[in-house]
PDB file of N, CA and C in Angstrom:
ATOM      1  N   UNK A   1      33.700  -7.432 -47.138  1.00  0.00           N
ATOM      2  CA  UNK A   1      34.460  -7.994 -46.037  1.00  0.00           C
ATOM      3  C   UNK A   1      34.899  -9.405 -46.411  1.00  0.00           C
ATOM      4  N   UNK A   2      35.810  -9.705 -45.510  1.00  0.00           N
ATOM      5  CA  UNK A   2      36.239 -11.030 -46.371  1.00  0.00           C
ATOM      6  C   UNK A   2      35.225 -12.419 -45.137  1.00  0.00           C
ATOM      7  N   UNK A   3      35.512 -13.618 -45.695  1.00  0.00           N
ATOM      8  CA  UNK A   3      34.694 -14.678 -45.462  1.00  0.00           C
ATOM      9  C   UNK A   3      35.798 -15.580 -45.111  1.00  0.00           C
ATOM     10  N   UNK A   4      35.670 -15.390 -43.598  1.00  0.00           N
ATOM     11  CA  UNK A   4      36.478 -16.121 -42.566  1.00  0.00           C
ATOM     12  C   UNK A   4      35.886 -17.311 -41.399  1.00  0.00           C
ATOM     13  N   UNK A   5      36.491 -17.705 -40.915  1.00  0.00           N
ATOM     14  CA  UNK A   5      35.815 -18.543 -39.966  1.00  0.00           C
ATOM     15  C   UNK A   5      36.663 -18.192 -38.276  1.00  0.00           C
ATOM     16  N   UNK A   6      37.077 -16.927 -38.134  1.00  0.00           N
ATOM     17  CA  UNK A   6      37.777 -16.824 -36.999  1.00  0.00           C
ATOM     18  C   UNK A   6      36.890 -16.806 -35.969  1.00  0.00           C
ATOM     19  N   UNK A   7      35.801 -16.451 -36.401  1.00  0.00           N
ATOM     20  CA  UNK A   7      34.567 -16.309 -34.973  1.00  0.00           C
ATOM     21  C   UNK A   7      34.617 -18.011 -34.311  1.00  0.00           C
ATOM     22  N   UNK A   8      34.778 -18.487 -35.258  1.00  0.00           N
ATOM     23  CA  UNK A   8      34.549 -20.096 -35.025  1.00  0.00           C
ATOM     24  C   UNK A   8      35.850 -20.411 -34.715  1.00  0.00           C
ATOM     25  N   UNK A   9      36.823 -20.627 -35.069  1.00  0.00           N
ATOM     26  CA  UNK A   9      38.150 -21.017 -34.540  1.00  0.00           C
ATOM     27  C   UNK A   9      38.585 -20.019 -33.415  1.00  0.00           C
ATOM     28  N   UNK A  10      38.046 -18.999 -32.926  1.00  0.00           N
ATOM     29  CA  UNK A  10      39.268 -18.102 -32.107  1.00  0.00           C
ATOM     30  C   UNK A  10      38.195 -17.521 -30.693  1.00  0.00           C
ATOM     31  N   UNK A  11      38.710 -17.827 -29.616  1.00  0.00           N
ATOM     32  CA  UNK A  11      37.666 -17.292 -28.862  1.00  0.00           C
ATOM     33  C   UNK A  11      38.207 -15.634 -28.347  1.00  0.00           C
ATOM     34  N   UNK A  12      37.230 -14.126 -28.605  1.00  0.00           N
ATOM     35  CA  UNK A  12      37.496 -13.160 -28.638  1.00  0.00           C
ATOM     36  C   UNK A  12      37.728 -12.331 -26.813  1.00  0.00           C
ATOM     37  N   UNK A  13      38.209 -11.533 -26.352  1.00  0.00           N
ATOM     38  CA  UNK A  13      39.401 -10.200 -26.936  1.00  0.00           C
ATOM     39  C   UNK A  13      40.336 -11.966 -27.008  1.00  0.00           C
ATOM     40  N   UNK A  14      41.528 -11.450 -28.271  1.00  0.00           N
ATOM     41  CA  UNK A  14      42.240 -12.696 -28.504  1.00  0.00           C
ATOM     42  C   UNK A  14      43.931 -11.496 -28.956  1.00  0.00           C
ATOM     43  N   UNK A  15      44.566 -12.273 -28.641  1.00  0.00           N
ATOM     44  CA  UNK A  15      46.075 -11.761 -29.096  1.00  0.00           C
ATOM     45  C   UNK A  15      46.203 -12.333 -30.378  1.00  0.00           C
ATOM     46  N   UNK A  16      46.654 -11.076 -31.810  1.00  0.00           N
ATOM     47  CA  UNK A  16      46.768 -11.635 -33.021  1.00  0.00           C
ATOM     48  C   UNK A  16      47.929 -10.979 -33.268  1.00  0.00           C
ATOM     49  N   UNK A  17      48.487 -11.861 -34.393  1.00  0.00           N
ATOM     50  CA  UNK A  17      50.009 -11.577 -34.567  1.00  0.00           C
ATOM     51  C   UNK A  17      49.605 -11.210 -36.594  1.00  0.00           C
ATOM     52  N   UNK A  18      49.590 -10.182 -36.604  1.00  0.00           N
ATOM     53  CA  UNK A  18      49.933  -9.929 -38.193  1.00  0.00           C
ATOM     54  C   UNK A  18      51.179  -9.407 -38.620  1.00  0.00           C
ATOM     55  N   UNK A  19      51.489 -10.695 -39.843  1.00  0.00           N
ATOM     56  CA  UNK A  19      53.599 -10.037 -40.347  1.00  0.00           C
ATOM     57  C   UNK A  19      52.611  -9.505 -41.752  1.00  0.00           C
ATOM     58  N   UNK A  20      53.688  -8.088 -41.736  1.00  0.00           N
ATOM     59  CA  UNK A  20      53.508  -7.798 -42.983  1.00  0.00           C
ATOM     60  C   UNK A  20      54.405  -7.503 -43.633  1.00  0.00           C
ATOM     61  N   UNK A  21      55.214  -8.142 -44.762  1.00  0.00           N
ATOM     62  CA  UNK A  21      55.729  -7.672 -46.085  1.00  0.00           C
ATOM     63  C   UNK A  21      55.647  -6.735 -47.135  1.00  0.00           C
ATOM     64  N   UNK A  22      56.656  -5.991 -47.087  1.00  0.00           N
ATOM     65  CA  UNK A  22      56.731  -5.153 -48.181  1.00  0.00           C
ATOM     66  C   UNK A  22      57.663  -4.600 -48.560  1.00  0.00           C
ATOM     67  N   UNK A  23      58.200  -3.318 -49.444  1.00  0.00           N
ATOM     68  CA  UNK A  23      59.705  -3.175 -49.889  1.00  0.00           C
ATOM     69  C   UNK A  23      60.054  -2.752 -48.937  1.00  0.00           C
ATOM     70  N   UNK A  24      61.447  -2.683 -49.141  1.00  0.00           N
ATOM     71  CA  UNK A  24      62.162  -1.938 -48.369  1.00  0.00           C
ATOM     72  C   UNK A  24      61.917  -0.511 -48.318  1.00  0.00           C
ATOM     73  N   UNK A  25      61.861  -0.185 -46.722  1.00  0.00           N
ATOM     74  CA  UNK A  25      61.544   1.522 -46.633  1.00  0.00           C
ATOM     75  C   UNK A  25      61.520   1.453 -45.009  1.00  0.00           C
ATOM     76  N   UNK A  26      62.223   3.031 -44.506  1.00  0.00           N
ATOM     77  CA  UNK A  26      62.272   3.475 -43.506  1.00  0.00           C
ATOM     78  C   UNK A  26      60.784   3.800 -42.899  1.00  0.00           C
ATOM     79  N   UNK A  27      60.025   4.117 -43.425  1.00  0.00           N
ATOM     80  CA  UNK A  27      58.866   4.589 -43.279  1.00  0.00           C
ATOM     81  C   UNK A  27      57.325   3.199 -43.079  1.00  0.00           C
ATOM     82  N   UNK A  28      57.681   2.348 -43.555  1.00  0.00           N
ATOM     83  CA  UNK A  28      56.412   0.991 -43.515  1.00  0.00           C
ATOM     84  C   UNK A  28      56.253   1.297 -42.052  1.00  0.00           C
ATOM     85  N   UNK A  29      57.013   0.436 -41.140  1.00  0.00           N
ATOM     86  CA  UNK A  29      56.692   0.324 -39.738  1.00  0.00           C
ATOM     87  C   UNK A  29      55.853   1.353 -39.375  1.00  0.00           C
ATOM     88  N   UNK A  30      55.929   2.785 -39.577  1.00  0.00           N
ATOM     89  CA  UNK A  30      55.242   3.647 -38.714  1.00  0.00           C
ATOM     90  C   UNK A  30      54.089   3.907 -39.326  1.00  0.00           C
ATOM     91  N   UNK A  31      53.644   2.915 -40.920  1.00  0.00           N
ATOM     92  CA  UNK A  31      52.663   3.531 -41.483  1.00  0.00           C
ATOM     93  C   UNK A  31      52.069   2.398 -40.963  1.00  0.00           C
ATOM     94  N   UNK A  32      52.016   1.016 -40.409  1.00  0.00           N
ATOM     95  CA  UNK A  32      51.683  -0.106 -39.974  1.00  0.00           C
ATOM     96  C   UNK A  32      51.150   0.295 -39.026  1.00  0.00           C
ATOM     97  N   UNK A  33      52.105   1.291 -38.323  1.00  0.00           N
ATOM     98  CA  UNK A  33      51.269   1.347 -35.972  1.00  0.00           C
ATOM     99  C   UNK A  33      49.968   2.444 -37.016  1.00  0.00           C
ATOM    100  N   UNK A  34      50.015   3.474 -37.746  1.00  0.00           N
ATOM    101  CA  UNK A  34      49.211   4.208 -38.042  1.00  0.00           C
ATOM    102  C   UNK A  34      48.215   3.558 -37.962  1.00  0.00           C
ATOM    103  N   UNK A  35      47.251   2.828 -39.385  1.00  0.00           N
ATOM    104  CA  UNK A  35      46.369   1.641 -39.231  1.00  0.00           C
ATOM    105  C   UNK A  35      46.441   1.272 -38.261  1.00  0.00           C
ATOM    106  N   UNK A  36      46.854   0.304 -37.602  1.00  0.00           N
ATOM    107  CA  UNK A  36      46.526  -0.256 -36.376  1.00  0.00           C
ATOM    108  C   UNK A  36      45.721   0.362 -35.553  1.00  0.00           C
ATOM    109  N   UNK A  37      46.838   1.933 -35.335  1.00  0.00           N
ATOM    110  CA  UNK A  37      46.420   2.759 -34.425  1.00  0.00           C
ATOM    111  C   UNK A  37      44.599   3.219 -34.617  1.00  0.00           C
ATOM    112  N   UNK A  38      44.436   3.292 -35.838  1.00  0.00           N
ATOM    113  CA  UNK A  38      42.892   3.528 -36.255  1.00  0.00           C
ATOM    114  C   UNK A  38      41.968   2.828 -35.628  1.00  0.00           C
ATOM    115  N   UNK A  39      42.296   0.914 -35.692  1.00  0.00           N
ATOM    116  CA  UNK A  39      41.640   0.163 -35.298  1.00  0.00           C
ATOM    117  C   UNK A  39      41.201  -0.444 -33.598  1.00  0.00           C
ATOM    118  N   UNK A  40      42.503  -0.363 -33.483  1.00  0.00           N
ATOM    119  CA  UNK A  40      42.881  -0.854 -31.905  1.00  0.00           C
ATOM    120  C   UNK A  40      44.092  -0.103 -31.564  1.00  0.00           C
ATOM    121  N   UNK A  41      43.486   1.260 -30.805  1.00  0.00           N
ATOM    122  CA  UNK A  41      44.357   2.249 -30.305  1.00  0.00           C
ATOM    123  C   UNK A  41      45.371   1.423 -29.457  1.00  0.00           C
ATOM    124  N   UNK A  42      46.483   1.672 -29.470  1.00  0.00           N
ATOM    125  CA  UNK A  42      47.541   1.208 -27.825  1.00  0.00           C
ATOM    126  C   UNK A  42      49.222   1.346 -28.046  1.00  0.00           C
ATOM    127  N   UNK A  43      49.817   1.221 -27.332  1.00  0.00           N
ATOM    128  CA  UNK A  43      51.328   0.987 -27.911  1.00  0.00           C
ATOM    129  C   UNK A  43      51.878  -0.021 -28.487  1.00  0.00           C
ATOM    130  N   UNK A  44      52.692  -0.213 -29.441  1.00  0.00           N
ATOM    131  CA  UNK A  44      52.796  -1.061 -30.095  1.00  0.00           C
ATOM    132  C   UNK A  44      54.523  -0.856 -30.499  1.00  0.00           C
ATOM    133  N   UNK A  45      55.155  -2.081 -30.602  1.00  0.00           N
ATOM    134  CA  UNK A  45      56.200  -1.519 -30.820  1.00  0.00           C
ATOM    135  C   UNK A  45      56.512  -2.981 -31.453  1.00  0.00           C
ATOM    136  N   UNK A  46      56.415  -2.568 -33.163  1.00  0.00           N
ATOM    137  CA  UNK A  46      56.703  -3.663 -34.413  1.00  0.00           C
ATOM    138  C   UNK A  46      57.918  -4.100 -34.151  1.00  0.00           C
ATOM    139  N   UNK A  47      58.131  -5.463 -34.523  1.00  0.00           N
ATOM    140  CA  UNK A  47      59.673  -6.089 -34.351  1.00  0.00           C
ATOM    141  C   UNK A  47      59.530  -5.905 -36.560  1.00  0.00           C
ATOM    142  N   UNK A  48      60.916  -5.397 -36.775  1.00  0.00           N
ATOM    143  CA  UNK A  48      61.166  -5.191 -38.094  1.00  0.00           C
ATOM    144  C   UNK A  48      62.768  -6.308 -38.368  1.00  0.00           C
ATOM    145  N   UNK A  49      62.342  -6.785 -39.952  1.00  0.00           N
ATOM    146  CA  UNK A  49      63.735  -7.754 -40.350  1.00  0.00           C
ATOM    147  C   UNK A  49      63.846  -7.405 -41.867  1.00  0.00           C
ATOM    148  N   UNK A  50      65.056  -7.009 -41.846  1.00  0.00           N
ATOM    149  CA  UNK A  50      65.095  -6.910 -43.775  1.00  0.00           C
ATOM    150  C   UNK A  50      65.724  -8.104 -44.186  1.00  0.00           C
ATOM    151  N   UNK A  51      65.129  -8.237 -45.513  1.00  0.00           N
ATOM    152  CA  UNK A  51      65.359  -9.216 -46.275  1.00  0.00           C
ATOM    153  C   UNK A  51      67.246  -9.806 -46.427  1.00  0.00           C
ATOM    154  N   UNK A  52      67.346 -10.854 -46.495  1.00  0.00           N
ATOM    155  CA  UNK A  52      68.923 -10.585 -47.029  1.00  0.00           C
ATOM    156  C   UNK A  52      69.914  -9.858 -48.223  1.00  0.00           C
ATOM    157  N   UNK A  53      68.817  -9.297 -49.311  1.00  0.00           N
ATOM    158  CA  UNK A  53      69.441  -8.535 -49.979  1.00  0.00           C
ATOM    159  C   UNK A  53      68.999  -7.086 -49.771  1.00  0.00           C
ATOM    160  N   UNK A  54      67.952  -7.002 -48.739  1.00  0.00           N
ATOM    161  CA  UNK A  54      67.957  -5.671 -48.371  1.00  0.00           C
ATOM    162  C   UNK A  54      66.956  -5.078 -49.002  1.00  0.00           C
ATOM    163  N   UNK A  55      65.972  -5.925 -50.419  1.00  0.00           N
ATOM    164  CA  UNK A  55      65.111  -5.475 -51.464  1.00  0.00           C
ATOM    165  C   UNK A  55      63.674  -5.262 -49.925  1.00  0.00           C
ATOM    166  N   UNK A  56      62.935  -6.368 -49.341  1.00  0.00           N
ATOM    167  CA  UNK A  56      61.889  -6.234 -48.478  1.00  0.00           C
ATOM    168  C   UNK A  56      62.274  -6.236 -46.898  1.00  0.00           C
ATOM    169  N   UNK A  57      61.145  -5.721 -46.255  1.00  0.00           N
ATOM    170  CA  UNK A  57      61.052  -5.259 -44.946  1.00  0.00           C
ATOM    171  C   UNK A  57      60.122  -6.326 -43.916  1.00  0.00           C
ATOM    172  N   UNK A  58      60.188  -7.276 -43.377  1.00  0.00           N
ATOM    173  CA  UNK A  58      59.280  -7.702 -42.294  1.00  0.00           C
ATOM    174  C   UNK A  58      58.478  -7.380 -41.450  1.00  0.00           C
ATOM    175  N   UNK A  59      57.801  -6.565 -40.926  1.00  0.00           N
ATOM    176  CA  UNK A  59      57.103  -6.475 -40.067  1.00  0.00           C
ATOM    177  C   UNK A  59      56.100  -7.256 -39.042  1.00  0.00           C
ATOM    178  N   UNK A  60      56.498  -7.538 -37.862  1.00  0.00           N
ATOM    179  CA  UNK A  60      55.856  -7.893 -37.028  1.00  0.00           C
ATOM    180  C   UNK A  60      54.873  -7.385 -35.892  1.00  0.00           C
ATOM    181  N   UNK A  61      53.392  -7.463 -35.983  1.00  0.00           N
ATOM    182  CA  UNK A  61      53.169  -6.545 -34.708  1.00  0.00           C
ATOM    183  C   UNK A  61      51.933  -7.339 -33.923  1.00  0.00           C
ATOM    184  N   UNK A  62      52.172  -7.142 -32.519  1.00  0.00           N
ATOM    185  CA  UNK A  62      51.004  -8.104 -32.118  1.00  0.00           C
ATOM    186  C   UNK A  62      49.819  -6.911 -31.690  1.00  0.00           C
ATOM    187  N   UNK A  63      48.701  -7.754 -31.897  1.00  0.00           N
ATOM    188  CA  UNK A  63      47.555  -6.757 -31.405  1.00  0.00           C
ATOM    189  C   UNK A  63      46.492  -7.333 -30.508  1.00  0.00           C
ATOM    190  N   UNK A  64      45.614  -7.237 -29.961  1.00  0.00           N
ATOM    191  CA  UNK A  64      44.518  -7.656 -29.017  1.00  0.00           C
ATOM    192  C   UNK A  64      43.744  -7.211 -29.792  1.00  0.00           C
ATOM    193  N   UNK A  65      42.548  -8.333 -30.603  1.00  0.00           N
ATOM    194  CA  UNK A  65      41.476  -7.788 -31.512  1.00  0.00           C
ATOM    195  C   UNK A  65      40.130  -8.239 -30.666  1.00  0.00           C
ATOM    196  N   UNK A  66      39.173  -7.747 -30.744  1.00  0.00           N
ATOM    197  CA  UNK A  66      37.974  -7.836 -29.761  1.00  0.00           C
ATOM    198  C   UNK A  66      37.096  -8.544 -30.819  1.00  0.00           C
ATOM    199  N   UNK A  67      36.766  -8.741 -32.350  1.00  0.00           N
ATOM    200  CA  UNK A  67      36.045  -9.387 -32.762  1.00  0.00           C
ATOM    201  C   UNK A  67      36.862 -10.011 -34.351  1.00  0.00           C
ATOM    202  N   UNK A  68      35.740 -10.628 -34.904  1.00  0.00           N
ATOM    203  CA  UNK A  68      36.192 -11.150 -36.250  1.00  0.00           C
ATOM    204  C   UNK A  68      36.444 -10.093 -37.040  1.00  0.00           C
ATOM    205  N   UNK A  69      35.494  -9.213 -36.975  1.00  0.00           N
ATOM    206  CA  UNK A  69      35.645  -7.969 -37.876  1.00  0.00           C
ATOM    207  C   UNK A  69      36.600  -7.274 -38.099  1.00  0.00           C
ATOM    208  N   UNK A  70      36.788  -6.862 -36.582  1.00  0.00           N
ATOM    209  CA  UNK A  70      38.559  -6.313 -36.539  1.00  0.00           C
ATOM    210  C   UNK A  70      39.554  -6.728 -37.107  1.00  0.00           C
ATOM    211  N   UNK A  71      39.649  -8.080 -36.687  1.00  0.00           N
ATOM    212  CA  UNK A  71      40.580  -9.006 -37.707  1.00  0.00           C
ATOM    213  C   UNK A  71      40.716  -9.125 -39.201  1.00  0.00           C
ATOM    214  N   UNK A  72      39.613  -9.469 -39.609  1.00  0.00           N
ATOM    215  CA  UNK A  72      39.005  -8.596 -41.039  1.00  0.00           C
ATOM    216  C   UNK A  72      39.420  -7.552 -41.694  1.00  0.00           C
ATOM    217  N   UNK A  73      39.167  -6.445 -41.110  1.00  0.00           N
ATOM    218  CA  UNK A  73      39.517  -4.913 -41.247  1.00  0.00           C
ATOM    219  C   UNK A  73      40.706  -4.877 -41.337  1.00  0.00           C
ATOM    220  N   UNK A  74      41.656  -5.366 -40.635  1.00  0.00           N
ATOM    221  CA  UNK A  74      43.248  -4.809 -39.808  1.00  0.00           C
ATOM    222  C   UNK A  74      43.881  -5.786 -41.589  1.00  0.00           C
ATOM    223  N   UNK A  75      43.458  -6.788 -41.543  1.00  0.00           N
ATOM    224  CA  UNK A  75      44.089  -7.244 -43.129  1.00  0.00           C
ATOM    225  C   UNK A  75      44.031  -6.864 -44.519  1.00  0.00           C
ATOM    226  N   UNK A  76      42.688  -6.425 -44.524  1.00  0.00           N
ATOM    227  CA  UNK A  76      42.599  -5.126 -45.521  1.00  0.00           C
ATOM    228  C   UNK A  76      43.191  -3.859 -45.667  1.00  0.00           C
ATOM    229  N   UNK A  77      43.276  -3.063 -44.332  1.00  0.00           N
ATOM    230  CA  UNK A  77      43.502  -1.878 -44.497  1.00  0.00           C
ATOM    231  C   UNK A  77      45.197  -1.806 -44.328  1.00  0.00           C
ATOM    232  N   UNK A  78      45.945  -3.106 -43.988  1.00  0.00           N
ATOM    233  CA  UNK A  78      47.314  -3.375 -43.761  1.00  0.00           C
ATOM    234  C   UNK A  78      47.398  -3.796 -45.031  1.00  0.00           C
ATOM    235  N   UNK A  79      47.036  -4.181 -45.961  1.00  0.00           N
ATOM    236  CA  UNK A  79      47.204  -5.039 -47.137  1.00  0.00           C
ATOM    237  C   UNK A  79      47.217  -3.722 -48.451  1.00  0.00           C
ATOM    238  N   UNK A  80      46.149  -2.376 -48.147  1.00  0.00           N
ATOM    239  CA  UNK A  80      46.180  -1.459 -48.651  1.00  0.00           C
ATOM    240  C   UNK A  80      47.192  -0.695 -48.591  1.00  0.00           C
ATOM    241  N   UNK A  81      48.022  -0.793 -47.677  1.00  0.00           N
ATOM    242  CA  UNK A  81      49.306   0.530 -47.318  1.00  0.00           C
ATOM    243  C   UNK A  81      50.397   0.370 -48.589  1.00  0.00           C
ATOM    244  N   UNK A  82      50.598   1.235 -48.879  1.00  0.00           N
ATOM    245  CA  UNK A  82      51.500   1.747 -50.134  1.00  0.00           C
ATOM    246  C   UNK A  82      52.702   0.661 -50.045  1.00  0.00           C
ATOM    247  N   UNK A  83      53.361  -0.145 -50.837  1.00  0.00           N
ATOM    248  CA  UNK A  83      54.574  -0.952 -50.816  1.00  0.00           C
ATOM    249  C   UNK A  83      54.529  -1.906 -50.037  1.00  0.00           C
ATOM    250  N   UNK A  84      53.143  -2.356 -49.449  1.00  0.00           N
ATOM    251  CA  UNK A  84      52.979  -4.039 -48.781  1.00  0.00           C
ATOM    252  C   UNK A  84      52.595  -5.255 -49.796  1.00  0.00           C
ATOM    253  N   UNK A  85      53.380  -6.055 -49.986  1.00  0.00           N
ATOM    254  CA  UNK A  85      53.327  -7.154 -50.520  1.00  0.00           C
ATOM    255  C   UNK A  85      51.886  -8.066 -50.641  1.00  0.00           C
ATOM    256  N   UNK A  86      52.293  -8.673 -48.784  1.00  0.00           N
ATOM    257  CA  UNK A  86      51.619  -9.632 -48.096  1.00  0.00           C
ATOM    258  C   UNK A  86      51.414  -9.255 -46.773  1.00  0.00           C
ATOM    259  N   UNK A  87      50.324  -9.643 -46.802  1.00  0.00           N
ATOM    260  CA  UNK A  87      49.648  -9.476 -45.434  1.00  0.00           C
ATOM    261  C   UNK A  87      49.834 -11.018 -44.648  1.00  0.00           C
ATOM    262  N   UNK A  88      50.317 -11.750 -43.635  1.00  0.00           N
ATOM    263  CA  UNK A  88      49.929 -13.198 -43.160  1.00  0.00           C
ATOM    264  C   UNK A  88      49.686 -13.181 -41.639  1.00  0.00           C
TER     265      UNK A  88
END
């Protein structure tokens, strides 16, 4: 797990905003709510921006995480998805 200090900076259930980067593809966004969906079931509806040459994809999605862990988890397993860059 990674070695954070959000327990200490963030007081929990908390609204988190993870963008994620990666190539361009029709398909990221819905593999993004997937994960999510694993972690913190709910509706979600990603705001997406392509790059100006059209090479990467933006993704924006907000979530309600209940602990550090979650937070934790949701960057790993978003950071794992096939053609993601960056996780921030």
């Amino acid at each position: 797990m990674l070695d954070t200090k959000f327990d200490e900076l963030m007081e929990f259930p908390a609204s988190f905003s993870f963008k994620i980067i990666g190539d361009a593809s029709d398909s990221l966004a819905d593999r993004v709510i997937a994960v999510v969906q694993q972690h913190v079931p709910g509706d979600y509806v990603p705001s997406t921006k392509v790059s100006s040459k059209g090479t990467y994809n933006s993704i924006t999605i907000h979530v309600t995480v209940k602990n550090k862990a979650q937070v934790e988890t949701l960057y790993v397993e978003l950071a794992a998805i096939e053609g993601v860059k960056r996780v921030l």
